[in-house]
N, C-alpha and C. Protein backbone atom coordinates (compact mmCIF):
# COMPACT_ATOMS: atom_id res chain seq x y z
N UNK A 1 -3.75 8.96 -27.70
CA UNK A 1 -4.46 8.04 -28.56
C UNK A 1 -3.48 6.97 -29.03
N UNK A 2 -3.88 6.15 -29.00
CA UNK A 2 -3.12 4.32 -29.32
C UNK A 2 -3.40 4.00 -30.64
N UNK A 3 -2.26 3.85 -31.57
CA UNK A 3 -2.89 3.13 -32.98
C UNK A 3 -1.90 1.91 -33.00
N UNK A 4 -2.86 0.82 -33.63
CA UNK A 4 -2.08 -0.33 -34.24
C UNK A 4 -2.22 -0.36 -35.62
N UNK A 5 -0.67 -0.81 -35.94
CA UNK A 5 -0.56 -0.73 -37.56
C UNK A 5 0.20 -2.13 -37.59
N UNK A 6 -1.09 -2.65 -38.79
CA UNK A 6 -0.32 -4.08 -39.51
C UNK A 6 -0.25 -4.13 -40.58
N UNK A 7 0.48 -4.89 -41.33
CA UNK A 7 1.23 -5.27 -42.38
C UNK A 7 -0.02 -6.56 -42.90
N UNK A 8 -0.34 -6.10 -44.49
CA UNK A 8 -0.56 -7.52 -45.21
C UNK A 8 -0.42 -7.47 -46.85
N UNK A 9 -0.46 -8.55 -47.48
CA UNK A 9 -0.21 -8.57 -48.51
C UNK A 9 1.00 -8.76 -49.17
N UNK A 10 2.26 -8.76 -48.11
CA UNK A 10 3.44 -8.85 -48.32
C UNK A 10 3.93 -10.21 -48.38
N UNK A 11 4.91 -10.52 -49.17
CA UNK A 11 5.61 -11.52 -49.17
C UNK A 11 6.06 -11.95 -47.86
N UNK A 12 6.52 -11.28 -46.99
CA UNK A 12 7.20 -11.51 -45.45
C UNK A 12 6.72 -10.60 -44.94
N UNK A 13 5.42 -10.85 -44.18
CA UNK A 13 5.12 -9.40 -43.39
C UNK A 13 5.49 -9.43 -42.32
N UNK A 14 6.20 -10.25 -41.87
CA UNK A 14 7.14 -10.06 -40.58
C UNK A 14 8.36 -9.51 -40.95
N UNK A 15 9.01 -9.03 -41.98
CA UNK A 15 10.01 -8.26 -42.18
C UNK A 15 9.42 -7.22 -42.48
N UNK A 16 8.75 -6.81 -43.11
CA UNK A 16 7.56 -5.26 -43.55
C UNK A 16 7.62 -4.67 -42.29
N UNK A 17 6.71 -5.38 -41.09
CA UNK A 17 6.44 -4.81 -39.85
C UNK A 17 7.40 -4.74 -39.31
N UNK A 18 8.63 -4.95 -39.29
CA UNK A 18 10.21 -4.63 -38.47
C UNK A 18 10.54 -3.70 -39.18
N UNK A 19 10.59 -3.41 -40.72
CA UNK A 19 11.31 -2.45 -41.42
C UNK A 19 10.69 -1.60 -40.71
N UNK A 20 9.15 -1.11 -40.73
CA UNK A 20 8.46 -0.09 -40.44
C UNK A 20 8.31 0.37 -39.12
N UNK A 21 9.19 -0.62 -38.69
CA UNK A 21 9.01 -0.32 -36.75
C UNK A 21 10.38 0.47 -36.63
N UNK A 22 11.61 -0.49 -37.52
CA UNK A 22 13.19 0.76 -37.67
C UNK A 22 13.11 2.00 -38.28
N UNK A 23 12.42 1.83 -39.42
CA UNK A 23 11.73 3.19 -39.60
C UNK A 23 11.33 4.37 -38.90
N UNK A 24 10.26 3.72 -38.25
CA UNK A 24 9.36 5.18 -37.11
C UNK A 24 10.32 5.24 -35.78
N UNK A 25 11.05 4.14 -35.49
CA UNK A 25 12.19 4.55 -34.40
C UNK A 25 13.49 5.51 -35.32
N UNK A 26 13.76 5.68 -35.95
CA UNK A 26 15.15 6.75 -36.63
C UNK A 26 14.07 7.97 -37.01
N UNK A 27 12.95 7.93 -37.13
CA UNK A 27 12.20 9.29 -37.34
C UNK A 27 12.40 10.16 -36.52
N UNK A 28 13.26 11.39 -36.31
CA UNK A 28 13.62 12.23 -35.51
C UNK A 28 12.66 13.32 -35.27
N UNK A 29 11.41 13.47 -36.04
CA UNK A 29 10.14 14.11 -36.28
C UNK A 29 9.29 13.39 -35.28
N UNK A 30 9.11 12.43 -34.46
CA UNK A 30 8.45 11.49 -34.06
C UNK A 30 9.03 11.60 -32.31
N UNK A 31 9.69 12.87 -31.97
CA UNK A 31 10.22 12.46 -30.47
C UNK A 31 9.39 11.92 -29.41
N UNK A 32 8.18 12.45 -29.56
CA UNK A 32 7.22 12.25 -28.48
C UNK A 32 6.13 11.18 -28.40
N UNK A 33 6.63 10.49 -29.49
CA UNK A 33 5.30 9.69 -29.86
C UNK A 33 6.28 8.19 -29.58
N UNK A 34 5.39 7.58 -29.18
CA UNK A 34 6.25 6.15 -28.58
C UNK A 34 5.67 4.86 -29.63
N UNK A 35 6.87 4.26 -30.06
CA UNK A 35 6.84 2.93 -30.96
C UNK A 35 6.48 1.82 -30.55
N UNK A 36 5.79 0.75 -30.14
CA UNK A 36 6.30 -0.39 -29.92
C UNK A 36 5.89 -1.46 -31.02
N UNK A 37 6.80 -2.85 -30.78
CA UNK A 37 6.41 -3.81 -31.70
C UNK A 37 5.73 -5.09 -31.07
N UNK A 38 4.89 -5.58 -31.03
CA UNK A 38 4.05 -6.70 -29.96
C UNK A 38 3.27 -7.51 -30.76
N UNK A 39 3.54 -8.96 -30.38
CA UNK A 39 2.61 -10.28 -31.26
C UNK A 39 1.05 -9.21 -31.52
N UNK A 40 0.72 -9.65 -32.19
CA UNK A 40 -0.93 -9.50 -32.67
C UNK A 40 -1.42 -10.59 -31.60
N UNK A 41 -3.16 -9.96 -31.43
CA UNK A 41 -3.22 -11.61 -30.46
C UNK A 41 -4.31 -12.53 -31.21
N UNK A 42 -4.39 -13.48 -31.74
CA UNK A 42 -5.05 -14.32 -32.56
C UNK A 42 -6.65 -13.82 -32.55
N UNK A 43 -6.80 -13.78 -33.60
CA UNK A 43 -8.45 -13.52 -33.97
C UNK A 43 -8.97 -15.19 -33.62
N UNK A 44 -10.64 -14.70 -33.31
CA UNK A 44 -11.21 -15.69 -32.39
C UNK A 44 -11.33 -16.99 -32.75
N UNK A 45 -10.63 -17.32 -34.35
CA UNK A 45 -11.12 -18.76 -34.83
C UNK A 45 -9.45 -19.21 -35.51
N UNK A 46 -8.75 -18.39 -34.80
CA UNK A 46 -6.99 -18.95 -35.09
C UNK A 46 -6.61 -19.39 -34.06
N UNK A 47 -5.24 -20.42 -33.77
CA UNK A 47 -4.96 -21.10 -32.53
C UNK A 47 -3.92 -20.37 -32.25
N UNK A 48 -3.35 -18.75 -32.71
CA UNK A 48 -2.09 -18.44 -32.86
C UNK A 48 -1.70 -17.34 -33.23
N UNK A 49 -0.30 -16.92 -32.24
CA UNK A 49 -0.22 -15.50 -33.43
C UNK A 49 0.16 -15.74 -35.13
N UNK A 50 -0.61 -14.65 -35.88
CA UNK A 50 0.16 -14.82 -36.96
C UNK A 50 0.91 -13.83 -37.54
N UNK A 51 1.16 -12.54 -37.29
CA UNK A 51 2.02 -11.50 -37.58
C UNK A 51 2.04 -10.85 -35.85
N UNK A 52 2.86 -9.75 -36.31
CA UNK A 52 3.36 -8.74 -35.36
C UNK A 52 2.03 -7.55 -35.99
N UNK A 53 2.02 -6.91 -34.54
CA UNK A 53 1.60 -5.26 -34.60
C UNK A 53 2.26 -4.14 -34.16
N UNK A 54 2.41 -3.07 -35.16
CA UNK A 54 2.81 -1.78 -34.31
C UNK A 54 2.13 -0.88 -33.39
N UNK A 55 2.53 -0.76 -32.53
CA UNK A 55 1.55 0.25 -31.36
C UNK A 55 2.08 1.65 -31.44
N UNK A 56 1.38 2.62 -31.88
CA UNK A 56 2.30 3.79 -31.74
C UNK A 56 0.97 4.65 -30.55
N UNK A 57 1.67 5.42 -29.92
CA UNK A 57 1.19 5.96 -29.43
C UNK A 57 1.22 7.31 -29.45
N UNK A 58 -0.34 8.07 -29.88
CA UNK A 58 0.21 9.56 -30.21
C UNK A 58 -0.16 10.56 -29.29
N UNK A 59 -0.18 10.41 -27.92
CA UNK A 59 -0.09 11.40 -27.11
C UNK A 59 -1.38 12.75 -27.24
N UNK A 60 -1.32 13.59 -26.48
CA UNK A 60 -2.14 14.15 -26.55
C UNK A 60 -2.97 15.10 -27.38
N UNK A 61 -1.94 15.08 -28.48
CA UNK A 61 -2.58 15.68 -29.76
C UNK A 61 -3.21 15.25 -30.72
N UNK A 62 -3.81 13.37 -30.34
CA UNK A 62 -3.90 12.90 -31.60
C UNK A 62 -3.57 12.44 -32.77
N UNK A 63 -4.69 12.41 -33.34
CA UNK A 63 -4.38 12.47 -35.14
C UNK A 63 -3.69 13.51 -35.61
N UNK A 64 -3.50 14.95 -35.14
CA UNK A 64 -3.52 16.06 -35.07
C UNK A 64 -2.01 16.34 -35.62
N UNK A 65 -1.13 16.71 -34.27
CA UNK A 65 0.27 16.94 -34.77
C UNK A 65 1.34 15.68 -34.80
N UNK A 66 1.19 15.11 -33.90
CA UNK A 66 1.89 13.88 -33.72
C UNK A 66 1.15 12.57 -35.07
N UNK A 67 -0.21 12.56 -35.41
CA UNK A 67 -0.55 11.89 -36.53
C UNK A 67 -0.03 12.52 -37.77
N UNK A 68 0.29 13.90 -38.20
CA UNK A 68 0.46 14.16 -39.04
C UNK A 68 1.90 13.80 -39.56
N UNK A 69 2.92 14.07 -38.58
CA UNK A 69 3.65 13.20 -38.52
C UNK A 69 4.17 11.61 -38.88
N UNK A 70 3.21 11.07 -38.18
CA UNK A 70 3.23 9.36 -38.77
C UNK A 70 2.72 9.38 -39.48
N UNK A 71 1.61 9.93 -40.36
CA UNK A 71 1.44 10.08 -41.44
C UNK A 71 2.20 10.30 -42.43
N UNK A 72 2.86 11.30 -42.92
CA UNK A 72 4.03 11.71 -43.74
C UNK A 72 4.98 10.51 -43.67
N UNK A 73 5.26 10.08 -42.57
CA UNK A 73 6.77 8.96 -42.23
C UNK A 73 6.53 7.76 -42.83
N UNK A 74 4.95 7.66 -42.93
CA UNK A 74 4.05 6.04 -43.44
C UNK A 74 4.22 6.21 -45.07
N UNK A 75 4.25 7.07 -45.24
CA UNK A 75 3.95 7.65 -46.64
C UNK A 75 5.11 7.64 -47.14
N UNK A 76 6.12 8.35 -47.16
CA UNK A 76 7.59 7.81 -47.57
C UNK A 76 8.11 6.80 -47.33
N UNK A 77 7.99 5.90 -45.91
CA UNK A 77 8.46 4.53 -46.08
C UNK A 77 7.87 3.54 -46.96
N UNK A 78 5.99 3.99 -47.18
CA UNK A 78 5.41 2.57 -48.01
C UNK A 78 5.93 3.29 -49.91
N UNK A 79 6.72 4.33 -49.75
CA UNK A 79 6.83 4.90 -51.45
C UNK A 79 8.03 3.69 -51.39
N UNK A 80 9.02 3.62 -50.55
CA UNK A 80 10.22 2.67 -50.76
C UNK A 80 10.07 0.76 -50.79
N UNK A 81 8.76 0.95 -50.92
CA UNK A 81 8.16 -0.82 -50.97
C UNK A 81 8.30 -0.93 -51.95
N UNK A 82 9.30 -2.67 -52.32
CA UNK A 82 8.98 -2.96 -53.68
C UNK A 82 7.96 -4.12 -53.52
N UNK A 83 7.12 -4.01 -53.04
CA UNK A 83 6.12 -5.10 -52.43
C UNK A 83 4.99 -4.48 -52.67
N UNK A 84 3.52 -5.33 -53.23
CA UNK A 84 2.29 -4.23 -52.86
C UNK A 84 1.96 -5.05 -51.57
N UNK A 85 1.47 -4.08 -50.61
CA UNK A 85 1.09 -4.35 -49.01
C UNK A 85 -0.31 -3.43 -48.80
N UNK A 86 -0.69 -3.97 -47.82
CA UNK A 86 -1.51 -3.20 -47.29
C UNK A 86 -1.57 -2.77 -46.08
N UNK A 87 -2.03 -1.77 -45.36
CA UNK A 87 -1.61 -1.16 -43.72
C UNK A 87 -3.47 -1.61 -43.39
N UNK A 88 -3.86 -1.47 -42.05
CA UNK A 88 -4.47 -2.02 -41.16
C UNK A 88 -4.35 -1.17 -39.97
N UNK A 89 -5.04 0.06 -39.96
CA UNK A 89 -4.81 1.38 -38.53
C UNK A 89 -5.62 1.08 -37.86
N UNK A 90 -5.81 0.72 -36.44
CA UNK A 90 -7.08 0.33 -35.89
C UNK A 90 -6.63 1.27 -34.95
N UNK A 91 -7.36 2.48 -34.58
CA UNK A 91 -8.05 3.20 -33.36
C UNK A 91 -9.25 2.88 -32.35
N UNK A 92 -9.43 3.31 -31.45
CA UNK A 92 -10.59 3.04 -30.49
C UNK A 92 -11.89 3.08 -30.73
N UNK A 93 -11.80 3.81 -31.99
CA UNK A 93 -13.32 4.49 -33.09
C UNK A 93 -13.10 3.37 -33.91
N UNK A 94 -12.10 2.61 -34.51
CA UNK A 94 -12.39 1.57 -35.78
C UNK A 94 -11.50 0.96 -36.45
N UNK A 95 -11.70 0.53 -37.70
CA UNK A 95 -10.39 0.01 -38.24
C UNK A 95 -10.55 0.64 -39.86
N UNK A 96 -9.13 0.90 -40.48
CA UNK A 96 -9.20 1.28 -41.89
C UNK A 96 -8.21 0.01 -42.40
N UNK A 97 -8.28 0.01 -43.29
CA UNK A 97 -7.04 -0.85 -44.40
C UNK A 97 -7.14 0.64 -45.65
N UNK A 98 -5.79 0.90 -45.81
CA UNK A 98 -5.00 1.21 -47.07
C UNK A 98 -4.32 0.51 -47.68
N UNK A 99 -5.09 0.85 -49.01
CA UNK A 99 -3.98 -0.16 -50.12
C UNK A 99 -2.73 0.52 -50.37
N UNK A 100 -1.77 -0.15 -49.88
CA UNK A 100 -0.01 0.57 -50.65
C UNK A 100 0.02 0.75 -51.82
N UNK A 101 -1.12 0.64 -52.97
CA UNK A 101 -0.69 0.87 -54.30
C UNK A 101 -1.15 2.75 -54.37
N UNK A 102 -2.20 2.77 -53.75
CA UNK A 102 -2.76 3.96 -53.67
C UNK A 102 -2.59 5.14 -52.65
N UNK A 103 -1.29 4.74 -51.77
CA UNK A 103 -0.94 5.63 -50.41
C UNK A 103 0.43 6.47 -51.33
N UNK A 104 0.32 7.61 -51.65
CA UNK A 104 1.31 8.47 -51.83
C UNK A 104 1.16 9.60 -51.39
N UNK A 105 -0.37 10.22 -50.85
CA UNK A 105 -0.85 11.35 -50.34
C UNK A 105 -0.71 11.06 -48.69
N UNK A 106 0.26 11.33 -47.72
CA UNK A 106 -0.11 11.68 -46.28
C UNK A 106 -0.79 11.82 -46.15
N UNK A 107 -2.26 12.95 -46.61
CA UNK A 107 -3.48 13.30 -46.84
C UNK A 107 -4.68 12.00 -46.17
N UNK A 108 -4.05 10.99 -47.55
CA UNK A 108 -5.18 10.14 -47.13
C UNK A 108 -4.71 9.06 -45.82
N UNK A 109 -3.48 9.23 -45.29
CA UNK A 109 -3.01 8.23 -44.13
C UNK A 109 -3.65 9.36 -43.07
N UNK A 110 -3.77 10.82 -43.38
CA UNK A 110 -4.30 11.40 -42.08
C UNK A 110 -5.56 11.25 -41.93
N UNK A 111 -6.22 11.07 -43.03
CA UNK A 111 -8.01 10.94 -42.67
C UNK A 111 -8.31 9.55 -42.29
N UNK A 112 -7.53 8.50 -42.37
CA UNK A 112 -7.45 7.18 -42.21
C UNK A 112 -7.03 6.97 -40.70
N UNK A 113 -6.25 7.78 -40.54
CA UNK A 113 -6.11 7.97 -38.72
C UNK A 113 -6.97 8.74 -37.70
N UNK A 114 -7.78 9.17 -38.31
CA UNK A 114 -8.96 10.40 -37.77
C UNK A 114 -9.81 9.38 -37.77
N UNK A 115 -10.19 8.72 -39.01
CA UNK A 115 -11.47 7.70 -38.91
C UNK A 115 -11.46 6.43 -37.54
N UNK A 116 -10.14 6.03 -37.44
CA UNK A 116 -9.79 4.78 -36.72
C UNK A 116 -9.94 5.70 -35.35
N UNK A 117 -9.80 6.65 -35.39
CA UNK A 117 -9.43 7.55 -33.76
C UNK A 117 -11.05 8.20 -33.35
N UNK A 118 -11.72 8.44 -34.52
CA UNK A 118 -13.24 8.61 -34.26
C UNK A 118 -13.13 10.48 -34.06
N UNK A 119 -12.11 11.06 -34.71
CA UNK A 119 -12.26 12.28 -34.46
C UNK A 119 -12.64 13.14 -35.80
């Protein structure tokens, strides 16, 4: 399963989305699950990219073991924001936005990845 995670609300969300991409790459909990960082591609009434997206890819377990994972990792990196931001998980089932003021439970980044994944 494929998730994209974006950054908004931030002062520089092109530094947000790099922190969080060095982040889930030094996560040593995360071996199997693959990072990447790639332009966003312009929504249908922009001439342009305007941020970056993360692609993580969680392999065959899902939301499951490998989500629970990026879950927890999302959750301690957005506790170290001195920024309020918001995340943007889009799965094949949908899209969520979490507010960073209210993400301290993994809990709710795992049901937020279940919803976007349609499982």
């Amino acid at each position: 399963m494929d998730i994209a995670i974006s950054v908004l609300g931030a002062p520089d969300i092109g530094a947000e989305i790099r922190s969080l991409y060095r982040w889930l790459q030094r996560d040593d909990d995360l071996p199997s699950t693959t990072v990447r960082l790639a332009p966003a591609p312009p929504a249908p009434d922009e001439m342009g990219v305007v941020s970056d997206v993360l692609f993580v890819a969680l392999g065959a377990g899902g939301a499951g073991g490998a989500g629970a994972v990026l879950a927890r990792s999302l959750s301690v990196w957005i506790q170290h924001r001195t920024s309020d931001l918001k995340l943007t998980i889009r799965g094949k089932e949908g899209t969520v936005q979490l507010d960073g003021k209210r993400i301290k439970d993994p809990l709710a980044i795992i049901e937020a990845l279940h919803k976007a994944a349609g499982e």
